[in-house]
Protein backbone atom coordinates (compact mmCIF):
# COMPACT_ATOMS: atom_id res chain seq x y z
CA UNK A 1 -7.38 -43.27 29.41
CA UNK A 2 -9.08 -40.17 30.82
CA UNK A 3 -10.88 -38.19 27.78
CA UNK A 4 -10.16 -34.66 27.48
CA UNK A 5 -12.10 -32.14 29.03
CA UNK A 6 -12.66 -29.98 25.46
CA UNK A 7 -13.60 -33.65 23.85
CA UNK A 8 -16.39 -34.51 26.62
CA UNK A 9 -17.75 -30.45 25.99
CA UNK A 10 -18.05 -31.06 22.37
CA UNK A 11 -19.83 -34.08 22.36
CA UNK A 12 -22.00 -33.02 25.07
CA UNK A 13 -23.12 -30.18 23.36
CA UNK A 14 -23.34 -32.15 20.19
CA UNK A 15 -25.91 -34.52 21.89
CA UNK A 16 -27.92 -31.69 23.22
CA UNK A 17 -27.94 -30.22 19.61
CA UNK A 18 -29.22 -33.23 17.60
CA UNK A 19 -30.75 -35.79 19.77
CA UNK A 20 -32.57 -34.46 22.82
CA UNK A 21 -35.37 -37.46 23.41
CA UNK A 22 -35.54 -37.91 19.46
CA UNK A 23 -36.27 -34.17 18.88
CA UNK A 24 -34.56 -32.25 15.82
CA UNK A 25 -32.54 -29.57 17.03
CA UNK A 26 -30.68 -28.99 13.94
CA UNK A 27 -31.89 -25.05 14.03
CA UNK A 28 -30.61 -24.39 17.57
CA UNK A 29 -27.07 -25.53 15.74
CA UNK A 30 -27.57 -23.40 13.05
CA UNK A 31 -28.69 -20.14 15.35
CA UNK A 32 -25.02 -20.22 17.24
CA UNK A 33 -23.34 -20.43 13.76
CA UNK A 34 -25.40 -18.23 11.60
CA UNK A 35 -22.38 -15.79 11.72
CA UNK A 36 -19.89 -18.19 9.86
CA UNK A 37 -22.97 -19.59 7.95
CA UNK A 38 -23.02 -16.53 6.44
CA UNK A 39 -18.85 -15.95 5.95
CA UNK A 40 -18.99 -19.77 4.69
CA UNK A 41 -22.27 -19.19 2.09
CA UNK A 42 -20.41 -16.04 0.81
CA UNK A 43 -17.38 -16.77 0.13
CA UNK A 44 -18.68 -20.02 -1.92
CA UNK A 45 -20.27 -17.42 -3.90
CA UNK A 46 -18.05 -14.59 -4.59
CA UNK A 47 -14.05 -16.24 -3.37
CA UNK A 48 -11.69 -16.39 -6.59
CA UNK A 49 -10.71 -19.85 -5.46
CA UNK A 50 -13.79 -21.10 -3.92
CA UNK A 51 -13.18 -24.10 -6.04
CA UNK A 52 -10.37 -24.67 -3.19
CA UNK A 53 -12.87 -24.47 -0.31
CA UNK A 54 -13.20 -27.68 1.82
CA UNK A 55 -16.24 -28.36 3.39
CA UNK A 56 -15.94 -27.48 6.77
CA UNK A 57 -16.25 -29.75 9.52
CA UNK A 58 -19.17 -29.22 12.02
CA UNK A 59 -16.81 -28.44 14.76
CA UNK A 60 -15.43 -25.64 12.52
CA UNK A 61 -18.19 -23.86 12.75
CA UNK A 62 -18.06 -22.71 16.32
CA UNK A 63 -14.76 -20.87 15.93
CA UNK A 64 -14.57 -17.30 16.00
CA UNK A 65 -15.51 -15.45 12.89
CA UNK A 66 -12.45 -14.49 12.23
CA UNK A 67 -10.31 -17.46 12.99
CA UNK A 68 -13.06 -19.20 10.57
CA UNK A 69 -12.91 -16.81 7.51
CA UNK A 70 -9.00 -17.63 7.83
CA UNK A 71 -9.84 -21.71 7.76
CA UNK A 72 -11.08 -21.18 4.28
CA UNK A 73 -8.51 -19.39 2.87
CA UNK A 74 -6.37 -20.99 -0.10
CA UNK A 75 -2.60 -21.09 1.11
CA UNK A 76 -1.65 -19.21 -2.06
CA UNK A 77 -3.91 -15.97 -1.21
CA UNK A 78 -2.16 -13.21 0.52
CA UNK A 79 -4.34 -10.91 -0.05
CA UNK A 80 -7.54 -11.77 1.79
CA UNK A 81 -8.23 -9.93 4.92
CA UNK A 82 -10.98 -9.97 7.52
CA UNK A 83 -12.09 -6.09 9.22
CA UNK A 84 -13.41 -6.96 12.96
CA UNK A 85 -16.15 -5.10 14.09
CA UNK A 86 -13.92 -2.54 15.65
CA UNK A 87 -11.18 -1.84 13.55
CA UNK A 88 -7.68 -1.02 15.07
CA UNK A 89 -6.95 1.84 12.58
CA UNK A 90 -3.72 2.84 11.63
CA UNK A 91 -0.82 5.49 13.60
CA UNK A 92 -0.66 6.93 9.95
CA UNK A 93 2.99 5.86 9.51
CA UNK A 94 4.30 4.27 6.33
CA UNK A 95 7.93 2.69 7.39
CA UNK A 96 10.79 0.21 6.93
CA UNK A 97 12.86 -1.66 9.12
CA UNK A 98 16.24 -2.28 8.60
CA UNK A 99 19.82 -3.02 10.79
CA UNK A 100 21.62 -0.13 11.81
CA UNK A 101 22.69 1.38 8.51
CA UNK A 102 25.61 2.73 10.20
CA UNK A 103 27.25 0.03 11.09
CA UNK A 104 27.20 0.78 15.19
CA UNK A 105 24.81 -1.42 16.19
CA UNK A 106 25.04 -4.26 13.56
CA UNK A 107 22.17 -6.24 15.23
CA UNK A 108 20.01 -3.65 16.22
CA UNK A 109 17.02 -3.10 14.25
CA UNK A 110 15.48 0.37 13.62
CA UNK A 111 12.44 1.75 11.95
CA UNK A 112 12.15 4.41 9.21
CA UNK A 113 9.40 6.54 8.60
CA UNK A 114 8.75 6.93 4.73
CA UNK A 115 5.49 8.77 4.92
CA UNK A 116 3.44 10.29 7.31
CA UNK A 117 -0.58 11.07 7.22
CA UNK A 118 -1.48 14.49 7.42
CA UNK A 119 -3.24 14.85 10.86
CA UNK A 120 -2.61 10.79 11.71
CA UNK A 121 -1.65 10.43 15.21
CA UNK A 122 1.99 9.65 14.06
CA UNK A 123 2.25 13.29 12.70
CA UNK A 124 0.79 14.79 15.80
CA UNK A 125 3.43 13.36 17.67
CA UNK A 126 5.83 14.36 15.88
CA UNK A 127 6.94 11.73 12.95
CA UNK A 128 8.58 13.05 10.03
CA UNK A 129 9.91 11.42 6.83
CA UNK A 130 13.40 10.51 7.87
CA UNK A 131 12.72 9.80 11.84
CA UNK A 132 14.49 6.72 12.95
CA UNK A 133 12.37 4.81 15.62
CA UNK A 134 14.30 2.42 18.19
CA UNK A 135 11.46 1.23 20.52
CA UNK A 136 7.70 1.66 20.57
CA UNK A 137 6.04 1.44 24.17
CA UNK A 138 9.43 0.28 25.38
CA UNK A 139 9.48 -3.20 22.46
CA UNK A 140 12.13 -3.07 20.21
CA UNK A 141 11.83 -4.10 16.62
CA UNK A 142 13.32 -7.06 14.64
CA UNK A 143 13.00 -7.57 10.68
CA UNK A 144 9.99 -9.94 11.49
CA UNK A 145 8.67 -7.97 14.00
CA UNK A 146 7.25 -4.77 13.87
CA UNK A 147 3.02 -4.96 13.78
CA UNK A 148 3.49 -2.18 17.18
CA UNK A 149 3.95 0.75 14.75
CA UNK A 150 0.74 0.04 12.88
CA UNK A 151 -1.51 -0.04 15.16
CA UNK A 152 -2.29 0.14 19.01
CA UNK A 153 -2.98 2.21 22.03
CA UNK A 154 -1.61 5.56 23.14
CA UNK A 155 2.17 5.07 23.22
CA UNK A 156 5.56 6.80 23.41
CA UNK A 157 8.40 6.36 20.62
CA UNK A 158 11.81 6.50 21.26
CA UNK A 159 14.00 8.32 18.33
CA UNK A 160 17.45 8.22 17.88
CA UNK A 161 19.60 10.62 15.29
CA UNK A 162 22.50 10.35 13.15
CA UNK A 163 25.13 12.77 13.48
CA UNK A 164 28.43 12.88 12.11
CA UNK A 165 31.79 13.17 13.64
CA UNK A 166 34.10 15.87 11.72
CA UNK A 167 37.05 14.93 13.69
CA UNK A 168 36.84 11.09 13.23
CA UNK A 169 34.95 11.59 9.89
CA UNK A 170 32.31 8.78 11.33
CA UNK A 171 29.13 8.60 11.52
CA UNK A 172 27.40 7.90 14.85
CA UNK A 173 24.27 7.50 16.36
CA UNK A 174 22.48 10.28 19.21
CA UNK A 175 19.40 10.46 21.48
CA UNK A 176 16.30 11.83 19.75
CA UNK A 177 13.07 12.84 21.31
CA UNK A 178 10.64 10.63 22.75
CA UNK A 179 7.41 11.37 21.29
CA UNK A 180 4.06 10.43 22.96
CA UNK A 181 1.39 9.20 20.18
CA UNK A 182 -2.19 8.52 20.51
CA UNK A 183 -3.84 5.41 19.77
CA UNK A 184 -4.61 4.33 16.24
CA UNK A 185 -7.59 5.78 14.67
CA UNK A 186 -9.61 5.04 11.70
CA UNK A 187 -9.28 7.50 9.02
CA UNK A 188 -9.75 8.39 4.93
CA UNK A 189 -6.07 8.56 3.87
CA UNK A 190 -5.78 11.35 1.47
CA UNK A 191 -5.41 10.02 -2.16
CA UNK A 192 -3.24 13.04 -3.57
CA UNK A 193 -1.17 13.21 -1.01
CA UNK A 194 1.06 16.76 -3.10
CA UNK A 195 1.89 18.03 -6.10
CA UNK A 196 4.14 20.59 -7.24
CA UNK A 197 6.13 21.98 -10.00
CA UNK A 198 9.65 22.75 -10.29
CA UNK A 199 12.09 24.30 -12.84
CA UNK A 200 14.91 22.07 -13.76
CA UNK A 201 17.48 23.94 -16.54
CA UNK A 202 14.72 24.84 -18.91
CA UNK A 203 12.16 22.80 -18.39
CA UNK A 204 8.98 22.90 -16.33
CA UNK A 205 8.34 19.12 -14.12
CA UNK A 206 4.82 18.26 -12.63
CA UNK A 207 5.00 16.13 -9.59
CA UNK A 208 1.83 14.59 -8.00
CA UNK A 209 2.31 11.85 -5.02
CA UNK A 210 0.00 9.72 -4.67
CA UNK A 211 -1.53 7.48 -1.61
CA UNK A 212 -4.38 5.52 -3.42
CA UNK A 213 -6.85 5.77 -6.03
CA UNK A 214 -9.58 5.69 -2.95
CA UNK A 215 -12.46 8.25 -3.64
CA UNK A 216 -15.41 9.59 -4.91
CA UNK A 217 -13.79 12.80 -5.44
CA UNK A 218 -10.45 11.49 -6.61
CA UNK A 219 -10.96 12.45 -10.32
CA UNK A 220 -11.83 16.00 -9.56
CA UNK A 221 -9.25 16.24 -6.98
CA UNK A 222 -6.52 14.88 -9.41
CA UNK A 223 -7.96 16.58 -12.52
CA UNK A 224 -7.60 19.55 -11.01
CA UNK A 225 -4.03 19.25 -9.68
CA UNK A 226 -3.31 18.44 -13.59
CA UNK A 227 -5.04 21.54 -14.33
CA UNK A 228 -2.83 23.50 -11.84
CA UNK A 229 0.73 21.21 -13.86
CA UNK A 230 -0.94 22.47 -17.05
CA UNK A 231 -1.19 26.26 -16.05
CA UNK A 232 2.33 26.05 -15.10
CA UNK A 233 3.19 25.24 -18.19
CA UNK A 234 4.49 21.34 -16.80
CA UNK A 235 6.55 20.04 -20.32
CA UNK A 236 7.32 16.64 -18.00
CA UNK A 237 5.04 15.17 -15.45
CA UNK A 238 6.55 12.74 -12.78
CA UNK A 239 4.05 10.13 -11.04
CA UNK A 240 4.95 9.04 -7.72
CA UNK A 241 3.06 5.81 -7.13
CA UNK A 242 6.08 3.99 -4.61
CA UNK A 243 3.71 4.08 -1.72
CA UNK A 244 0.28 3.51 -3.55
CA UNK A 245 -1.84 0.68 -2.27
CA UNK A 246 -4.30 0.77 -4.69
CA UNK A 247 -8.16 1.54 -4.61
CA UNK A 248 -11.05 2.17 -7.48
CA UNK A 249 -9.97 1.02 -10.94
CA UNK A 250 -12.09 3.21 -12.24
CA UNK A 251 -10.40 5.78 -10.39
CA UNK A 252 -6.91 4.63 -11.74
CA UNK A 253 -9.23 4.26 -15.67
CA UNK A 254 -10.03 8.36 -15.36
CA UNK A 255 -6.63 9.26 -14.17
CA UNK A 256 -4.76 7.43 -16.88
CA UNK A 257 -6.97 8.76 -19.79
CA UNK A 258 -5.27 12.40 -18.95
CA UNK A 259 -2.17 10.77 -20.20
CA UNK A 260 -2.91 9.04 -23.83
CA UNK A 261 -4.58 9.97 -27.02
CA UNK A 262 -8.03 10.67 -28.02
CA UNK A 263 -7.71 7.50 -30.32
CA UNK A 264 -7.17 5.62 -27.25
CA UNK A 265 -10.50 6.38 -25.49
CA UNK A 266 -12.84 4.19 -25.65
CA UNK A 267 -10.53 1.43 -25.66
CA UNK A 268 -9.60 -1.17 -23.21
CA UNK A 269 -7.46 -0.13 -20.30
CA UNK A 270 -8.25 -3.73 -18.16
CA UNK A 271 -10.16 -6.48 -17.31
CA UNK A 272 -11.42 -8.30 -14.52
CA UNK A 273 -12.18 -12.24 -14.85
CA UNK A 274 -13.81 -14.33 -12.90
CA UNK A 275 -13.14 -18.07 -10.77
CA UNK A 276 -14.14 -19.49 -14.02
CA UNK A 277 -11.88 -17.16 -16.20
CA UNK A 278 -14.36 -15.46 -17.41
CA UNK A 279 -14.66 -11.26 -18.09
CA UNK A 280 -16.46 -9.78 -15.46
CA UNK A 281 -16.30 -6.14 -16.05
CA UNK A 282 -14.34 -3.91 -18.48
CA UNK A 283 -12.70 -0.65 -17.92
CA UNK A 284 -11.99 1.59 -20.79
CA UNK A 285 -10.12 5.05 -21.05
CA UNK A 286 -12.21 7.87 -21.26
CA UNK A 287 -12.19 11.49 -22.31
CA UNK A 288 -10.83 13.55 -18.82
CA UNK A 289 -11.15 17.96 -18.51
CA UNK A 290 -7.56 17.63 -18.38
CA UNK A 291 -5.15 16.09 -21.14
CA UNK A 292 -1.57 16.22 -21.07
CA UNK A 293 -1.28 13.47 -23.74
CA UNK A 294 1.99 15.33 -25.58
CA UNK A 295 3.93 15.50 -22.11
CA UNK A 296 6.64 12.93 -21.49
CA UNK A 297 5.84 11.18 -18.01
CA UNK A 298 7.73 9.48 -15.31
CA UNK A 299 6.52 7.02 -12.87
CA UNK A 300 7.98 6.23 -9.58
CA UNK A 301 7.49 2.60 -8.00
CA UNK A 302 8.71 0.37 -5.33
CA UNK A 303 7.42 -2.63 -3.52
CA UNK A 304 4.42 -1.07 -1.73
CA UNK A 305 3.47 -0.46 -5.05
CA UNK A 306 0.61 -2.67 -5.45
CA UNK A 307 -2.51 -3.84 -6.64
CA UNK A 308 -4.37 -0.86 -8.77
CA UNK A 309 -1.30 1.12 -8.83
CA UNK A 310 0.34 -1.44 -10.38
CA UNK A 311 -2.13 -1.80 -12.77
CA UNK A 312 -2.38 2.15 -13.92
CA UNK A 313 1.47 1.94 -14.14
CA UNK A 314 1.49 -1.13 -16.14
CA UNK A 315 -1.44 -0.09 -18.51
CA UNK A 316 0.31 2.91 -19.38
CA UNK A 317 3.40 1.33 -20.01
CA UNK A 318 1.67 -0.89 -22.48
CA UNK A 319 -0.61 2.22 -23.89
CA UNK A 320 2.59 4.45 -24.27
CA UNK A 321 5.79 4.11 -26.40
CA UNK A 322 8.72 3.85 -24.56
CA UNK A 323 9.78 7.38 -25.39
CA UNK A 324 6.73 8.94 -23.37
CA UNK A 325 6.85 7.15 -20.53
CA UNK A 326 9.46 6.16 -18.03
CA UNK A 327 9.67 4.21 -14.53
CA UNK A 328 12.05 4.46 -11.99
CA UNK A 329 12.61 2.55 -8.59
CA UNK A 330 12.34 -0.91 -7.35
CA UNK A 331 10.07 -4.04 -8.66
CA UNK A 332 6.43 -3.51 -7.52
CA UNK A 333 4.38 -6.06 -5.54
CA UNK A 334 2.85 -8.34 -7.94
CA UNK A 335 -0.40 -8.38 -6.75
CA UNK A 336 -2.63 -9.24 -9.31
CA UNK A 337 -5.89 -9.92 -7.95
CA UNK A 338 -8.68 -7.68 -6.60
CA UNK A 339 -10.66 -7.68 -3.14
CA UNK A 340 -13.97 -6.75 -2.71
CA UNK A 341 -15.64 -5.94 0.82
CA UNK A 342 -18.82 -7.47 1.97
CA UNK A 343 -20.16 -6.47 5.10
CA UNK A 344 -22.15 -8.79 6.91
CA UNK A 345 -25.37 -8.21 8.47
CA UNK A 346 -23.10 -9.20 12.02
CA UNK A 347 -21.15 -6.33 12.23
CA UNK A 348 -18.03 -7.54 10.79
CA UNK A 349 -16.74 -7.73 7.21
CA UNK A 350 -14.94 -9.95 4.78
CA UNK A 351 -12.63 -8.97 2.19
CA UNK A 352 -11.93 -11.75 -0.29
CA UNK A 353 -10.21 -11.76 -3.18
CA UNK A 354 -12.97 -11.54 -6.31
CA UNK A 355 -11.40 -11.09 -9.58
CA UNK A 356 -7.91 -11.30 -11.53
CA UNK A 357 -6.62 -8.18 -12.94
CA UNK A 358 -5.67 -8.31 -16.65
CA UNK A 359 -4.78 -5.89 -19.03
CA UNK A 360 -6.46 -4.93 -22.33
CA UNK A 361 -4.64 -7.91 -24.25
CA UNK A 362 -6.22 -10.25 -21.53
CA UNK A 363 -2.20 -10.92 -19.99
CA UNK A 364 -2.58 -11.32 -16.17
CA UNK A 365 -1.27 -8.65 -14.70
CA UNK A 366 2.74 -8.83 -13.34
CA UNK A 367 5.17 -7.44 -11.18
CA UNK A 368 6.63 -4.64 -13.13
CA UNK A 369 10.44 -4.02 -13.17
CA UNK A 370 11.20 0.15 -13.86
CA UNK A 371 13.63 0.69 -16.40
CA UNK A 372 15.76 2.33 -14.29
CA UNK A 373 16.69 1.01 -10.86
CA UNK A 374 17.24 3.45 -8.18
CA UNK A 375 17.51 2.67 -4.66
CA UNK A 376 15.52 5.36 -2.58
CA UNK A 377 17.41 4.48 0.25
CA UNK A 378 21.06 4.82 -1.18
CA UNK A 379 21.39 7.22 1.38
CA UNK A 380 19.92 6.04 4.35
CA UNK A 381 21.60 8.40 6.77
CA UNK A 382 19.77 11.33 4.98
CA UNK A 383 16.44 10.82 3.79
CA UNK A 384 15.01 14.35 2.19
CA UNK A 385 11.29 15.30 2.59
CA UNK A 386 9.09 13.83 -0.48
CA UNK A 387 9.26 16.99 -2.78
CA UNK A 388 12.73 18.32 -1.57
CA UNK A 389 14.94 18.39 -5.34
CA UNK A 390 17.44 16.44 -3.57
CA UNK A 391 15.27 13.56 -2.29
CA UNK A 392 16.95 10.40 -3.99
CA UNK A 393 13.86 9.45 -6.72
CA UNK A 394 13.21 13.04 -7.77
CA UNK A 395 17.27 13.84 -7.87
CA UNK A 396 17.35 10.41 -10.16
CA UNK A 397 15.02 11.97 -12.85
CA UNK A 398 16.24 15.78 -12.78
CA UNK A 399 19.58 14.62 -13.25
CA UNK A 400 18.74 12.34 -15.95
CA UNK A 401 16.39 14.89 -17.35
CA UNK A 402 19.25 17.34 -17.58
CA UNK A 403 22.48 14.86 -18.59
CA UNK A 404 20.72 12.11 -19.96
CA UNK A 405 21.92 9.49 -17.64
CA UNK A 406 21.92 8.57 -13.52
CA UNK A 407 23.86 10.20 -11.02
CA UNK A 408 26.97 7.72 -9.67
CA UNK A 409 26.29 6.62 -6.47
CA UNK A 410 25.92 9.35 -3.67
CA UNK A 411 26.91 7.51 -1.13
CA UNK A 412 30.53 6.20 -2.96
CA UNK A 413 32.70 7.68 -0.22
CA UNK A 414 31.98 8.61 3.75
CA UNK A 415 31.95 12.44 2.56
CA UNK A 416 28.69 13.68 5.20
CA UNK A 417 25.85 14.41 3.87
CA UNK A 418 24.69 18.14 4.64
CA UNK A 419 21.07 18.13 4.96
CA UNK A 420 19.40 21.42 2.80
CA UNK A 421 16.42 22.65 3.98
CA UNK A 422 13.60 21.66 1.85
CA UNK A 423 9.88 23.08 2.39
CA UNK A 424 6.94 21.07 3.29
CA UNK A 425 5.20 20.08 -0.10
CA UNK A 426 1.87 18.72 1.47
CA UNK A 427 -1.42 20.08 0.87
């Protein structure tokens, strides 16, 4: 039986590493794996479940960098990520995917934008809240497939609208634009992404959106947007975290200290623990320039709510009495660990997860279910600008605000939808 070629390279290079006329060449072996030396040394110091680390076989060690930090990985973790040396950056897009909502096309699968970066590529092309996507560079999406309109080269997106028939009172679907894009870029998303304030019947609702809790000036920028809900004499604030993919907890510490007592500051607001279980660091609530601890909030979340802004929301649902604070949406990630980068001396980094979060009466932190369930997509065929009165999570609260319970369901009969103009919120 021949041997494989890739089995005769290996063990020639094996016997040119280790035994060359009885010499010790155990450093050369060492000098062409230093890079995953270093991933492998690491992450048996720092990794949450380093306990779950194999060794390594010596072969192992002459994968790629990435392909190796992935090897030692715990099949449970699905948060650990590796950053290349050059990063693909982002189009600036946050989106869906989902079968034709109309009905039309029942196995064609489109893309929705949700949110789009301020001066991303994806809103120089063109993307708005509310675009529906067919194709990108000519690939279509499926519900499993869809990585093209994260990431890439210059490319063109095809668009399609939903119009509406008056004379067969049926929807149906139209050409859009296609819209050239750049290529991905690496950016700072913007952490407040708006705020606002609006007058609903006779009271006055704050609304802040928010991207992350990313930032060294995320305090002062969201401190002073508080400031600005305060001067307009906000009686309700609403919190918009659906989108939120977390960042500094002691960004997410400062921000929630605008919201509870002075006797709370001071105190606990989480905890991170260790491989061994152990407390690691403490966070505590902390006096803030700006405290609207006598307004009733609202908090918005869905499932890219995760990680930190999970944690905020769920602190101050523990912190607050049930009166003060409400949440609305859909059941949030669950993502109760933190990563931590560590850039290696290579040019690449690592981004394991470090620490479990838990909360000031040392419970893990959980998935959080709102108490009230509202689908931001009821309406599919007519998705409003974030801000807009009659998008479908700030329509929820202002009619519950006003009449004390939810709106029935908007989309009930096939009556169309008119679209009303709504102005553009972001700052």
């Amino acid at each position: 039986m021949k041997k494989a070629p890739y089995l005769i390279l290996v063990l020639a290079l094996f016997t040119s590493l280790f035994s060359s006329c009885g010499e010790d060449r155990t450093h050369e072996y060492y000098e062409k794996t230093e890079e995953n030396q270093w991933t492998y040394s690491k992450m048996k110091e720092v990794y949450l479940w380093r306990d779950k680390i194999t060794e390594p076989k010596r072969t192992t060690f002459f994968s790629t960098t990435k392909k190796f930090f992935n090897s030692l990985i715990y099949s449970g973790d699905k948060v650990s990520y590796f950053t290349d040396t050059i990063s693909a950056g982002s189009y600036g897009v946050t989106f869906t995917v989902m079968r034709d909502p109309i009905g039309v096309r029942p196995s064609k699968v489109y893309a929705l934008a949700l949110m789009v970066e301020p001066g991303s590529p994806a809103d120089i092309a063109g993307v708005k809240r509310g675009t529906w996507i067919s194709s990108v560079g000519g690939y279509a999406f499926t519900t499993t497939k869809y990585s093209m309109l994260q990431s890439g080269g210059n490319t063109n997106l095809v668009t399609e609208i939903i119009e509406f028939d008056d004379e067969t009172q049926e929807y149906y679907w139209e050409a859009g634009d296609t819209l050239q894009m750049d290529a991905s870029v690496n950016y700072t998303e913007k952490a407040l992404y708006l705020d606002s304030i609006y007058t609903v019947r006779s009271k006055n609702i704050g609304y802040l959106v928010l991207n992350n809790f990313n930032g060294d000036d995320f305090t002062q920028q969201t401190q002073d947007a508080l400031q600005r809900l305060a001067d307009g004499d906000a009686d309700e604030i609403i919190i918009d975290l659906r989108y939120c993919s977390g960042g500094s907890i002691a960004n997410a510490a400062s921000l929630a200290s605008s919201f509870v007592t002075s006797e709370l500051h001071g105190t606990t607001f989480c905890m991170l623990a260790d491989a061994d279980g152990e407390i690691d660091t403490t966070y505590c609530y902390t006096q803030q320039q700006t405290s609207l601890d006598d307004k009733k909030l609202y908090l918005i979340i869905g499932n890219q709510t995760t990680g930190v802004a999970e944690l905020f929301a769920t602190a101050l649902n523990k912190s607050l009495p049930m009166y003060d604070l409400l949440t609305f949406g859909a059941k949030s990630a669950g993502a109760n660990v933190m990563t931590e980068k560590f850039e290696s001396p290579y040019g690449f980094s690592i981004n394991p997860a470090t620490n479990q979060l838990l909360l000031a009466d040392s419970t893990l932190l959980q998935a959080m279910t709102p108490d009230y369930s509202v689908n931001e997509l009821e309406q599919p065929v007519m998705v409003y600008p974030l801000g807009c009165e009659q998008e479908q999570m700030l329509y929820s609260i202002f009619y519950l605000t006003s009449n004390g319970m939810l709106p029935g369901d908007r989309s009930s009969d096939n009556t169309p939808v008119i679209r009303k103009e709504c102005k553009d919120f972001t700052r």
